[in-house]
C-alpha atoms as a PDB file:
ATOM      1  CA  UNK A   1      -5.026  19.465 -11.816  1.00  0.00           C
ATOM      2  CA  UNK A   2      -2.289  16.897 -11.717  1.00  0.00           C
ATOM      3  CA  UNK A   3      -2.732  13.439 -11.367  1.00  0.00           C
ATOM      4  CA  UNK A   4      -1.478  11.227  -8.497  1.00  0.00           C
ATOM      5  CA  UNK A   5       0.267   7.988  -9.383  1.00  0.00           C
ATOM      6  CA  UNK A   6       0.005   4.857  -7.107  1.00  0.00           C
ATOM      7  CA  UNK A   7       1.100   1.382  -7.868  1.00  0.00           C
ATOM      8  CA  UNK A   8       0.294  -2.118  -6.477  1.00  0.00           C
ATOM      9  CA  UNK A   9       3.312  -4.478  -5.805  1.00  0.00           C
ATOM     10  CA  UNK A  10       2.558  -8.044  -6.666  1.00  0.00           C
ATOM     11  CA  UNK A  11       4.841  -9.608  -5.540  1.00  0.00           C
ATOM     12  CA  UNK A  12       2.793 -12.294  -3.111  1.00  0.00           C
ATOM     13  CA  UNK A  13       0.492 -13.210  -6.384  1.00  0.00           C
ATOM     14  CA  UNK A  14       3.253 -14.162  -8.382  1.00  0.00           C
ATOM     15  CA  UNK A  15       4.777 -16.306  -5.834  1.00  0.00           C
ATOM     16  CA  UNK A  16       1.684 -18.050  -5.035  1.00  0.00           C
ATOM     17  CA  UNK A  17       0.906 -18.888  -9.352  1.00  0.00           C
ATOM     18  CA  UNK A  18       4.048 -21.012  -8.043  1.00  0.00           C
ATOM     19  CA  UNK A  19       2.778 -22.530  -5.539  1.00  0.00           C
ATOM     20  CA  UNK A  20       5.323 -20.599  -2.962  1.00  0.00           C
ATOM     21  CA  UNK A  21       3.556 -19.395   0.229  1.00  0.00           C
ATOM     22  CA  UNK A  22       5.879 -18.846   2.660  1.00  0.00           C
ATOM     23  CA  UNK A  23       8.402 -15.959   2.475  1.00  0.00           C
ATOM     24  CA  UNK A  24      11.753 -17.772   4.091  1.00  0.00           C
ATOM     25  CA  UNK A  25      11.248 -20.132   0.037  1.00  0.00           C
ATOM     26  CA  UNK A  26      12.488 -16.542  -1.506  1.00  0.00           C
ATOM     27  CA  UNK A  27      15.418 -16.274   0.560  1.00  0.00           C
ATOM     28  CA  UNK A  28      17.771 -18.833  -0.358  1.00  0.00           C
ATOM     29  CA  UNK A  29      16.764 -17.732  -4.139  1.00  0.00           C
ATOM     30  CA  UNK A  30      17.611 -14.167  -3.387  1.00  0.00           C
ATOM     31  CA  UNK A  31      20.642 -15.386  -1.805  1.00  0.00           C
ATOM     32  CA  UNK A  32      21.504 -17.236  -4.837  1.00  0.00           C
ATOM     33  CA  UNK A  33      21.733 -14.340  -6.769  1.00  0.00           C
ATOM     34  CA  UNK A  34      23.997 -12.270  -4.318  1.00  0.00           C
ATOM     35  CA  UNK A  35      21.116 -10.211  -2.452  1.00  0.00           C
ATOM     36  CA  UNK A  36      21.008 -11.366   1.189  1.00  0.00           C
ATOM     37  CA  UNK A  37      18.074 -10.272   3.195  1.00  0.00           C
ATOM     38  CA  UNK A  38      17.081 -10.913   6.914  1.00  0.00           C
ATOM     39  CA  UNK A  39      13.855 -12.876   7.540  1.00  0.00           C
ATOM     40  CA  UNK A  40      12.554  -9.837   8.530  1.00  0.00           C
ATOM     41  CA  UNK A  41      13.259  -7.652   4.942  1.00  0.00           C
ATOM     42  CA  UNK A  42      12.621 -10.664   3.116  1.00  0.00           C
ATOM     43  CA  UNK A  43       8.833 -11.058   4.720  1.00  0.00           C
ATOM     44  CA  UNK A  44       8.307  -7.094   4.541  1.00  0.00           C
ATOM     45  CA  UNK A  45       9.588  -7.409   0.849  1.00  0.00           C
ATOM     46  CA  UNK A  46       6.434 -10.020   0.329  1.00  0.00           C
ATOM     47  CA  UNK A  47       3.956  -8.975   2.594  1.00  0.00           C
ATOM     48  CA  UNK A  48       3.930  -4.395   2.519  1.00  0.00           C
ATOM     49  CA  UNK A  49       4.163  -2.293  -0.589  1.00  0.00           C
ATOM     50  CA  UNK A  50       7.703  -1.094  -0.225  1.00  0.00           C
ATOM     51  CA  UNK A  51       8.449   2.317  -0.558  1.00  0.00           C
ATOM     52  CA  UNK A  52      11.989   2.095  -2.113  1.00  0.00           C
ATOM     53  CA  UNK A  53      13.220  -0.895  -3.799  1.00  0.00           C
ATOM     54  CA  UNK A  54      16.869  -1.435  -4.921  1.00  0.00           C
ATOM     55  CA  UNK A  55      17.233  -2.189  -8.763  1.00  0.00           C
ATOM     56  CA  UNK A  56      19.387  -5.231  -7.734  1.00  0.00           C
ATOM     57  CA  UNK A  57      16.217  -6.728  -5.450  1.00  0.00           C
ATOM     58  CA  UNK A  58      13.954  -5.831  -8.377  1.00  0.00           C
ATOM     59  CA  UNK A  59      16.040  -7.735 -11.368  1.00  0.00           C
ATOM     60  CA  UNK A  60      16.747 -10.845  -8.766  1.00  0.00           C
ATOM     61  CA  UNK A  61      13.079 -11.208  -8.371  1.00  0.00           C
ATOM     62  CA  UNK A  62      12.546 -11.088 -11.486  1.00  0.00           C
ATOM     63  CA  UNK A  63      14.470 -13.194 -12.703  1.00  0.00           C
ATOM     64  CA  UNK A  64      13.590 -15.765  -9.933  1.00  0.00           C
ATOM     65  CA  UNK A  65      10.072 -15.011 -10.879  1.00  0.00           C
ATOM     66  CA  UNK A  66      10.433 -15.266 -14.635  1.00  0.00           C
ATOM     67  CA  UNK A  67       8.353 -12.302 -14.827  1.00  0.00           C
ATOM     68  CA  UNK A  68       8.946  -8.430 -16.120  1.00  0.00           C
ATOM     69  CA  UNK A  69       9.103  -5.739 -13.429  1.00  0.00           C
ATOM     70  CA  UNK A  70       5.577  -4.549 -14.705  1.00  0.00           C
ATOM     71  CA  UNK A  71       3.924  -8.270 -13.551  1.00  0.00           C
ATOM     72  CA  UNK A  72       5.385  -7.465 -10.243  1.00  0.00           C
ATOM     73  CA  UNK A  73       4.652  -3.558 -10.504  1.00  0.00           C
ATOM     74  CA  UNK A  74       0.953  -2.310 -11.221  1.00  0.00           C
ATOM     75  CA  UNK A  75       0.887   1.025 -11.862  1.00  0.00           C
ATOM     76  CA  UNK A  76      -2.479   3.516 -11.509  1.00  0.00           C
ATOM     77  CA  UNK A  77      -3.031   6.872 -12.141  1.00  0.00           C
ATOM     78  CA  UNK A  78      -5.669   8.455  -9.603  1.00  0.00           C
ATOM     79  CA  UNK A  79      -7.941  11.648 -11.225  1.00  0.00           C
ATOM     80  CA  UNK A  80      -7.711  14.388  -8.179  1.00  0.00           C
ATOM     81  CA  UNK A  81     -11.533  14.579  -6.933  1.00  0.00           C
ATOM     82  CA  UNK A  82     -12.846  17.818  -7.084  1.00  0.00           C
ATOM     83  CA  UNK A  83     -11.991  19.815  -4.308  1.00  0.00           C
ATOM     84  CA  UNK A  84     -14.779  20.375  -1.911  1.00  0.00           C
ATOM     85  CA  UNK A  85     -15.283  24.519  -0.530  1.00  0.00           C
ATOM     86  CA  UNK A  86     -17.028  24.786   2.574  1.00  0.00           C
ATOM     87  CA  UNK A  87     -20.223  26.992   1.928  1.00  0.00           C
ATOM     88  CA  UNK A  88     -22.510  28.564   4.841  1.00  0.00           C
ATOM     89  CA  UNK A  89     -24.979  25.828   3.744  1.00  0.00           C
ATOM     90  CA  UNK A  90     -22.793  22.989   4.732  1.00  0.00           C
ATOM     91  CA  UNK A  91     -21.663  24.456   8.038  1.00  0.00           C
ATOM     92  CA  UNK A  92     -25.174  25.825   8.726  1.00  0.00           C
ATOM     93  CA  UNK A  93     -26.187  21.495   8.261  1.00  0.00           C
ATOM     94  CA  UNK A  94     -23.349  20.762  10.676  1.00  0.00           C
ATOM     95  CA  UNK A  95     -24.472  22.560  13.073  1.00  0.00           C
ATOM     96  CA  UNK A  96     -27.834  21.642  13.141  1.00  0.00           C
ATOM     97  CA  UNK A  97     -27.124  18.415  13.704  1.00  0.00           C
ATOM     98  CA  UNK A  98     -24.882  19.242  16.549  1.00  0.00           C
ATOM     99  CA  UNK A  99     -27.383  21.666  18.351  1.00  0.00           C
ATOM    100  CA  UNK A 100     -30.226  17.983  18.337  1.00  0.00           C
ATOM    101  CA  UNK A 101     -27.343  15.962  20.123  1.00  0.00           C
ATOM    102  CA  UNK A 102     -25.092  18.337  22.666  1.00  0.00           C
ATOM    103  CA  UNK A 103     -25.100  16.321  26.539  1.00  0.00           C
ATOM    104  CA  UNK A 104     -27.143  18.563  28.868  1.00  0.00           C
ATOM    105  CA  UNK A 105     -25.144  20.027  31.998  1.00  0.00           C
ATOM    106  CA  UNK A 106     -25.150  17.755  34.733  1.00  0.00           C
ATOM    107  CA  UNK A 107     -26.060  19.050  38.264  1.00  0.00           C
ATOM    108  CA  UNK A 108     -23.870  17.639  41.295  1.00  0.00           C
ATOM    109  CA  UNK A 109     -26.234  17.817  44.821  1.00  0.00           C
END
């Protein structure tokens, strides 16, 4: 089986070991440094995981953050569970339980 990766962006911790809490203080940094975001990226940026991330963003933070892409980037690997097979035993359990709690037909007079 293969593992999954998953990672957890940090980027909200590191700015609050500063003392930074609101998103529109990274802008005019970012800006500084030639990336220029909307209110809206820059807040998505802090707040949500993002999916793609330019190297340019990623370096400017850093360096804004005086921190190494792997303080902003925490990387897990995930072991696959074992995969579950659907015996008579389970469904025979399932429905069971359904046949103690099915409505009863209703009769209209």
């Amino acid at each position: 089986m293969t593992k999954k990766m998953t990672y957890r962006w940090q980027l909200r911790e590191r700015m609050a070991e500063r003392g930074w809490w609101k998103t529109t203080d990274l802008a005019p940094l970012l800006a500084d440094r030639g990336i220029h975001l909307s209110a809206a990226q820059t807040y998505r940026l802090v707040a949500h995981t993002p999916e793609r991330l330019s190297l340019d963003v990623l370096a400017a933070l850093c360096d804004i953050l005086g921190c190494s892409p792997a303080e902003l980037i925490e990387i897990h690997a995930v072991e696959p569970h074992a995969q579950r097979t659907g015996t008579d035993e389970t469904i025979g359990d399932i429905t069971k339980i359904r046949a103690g709690i099915r409505p009863k037909r209703a009769r209209v007079t």
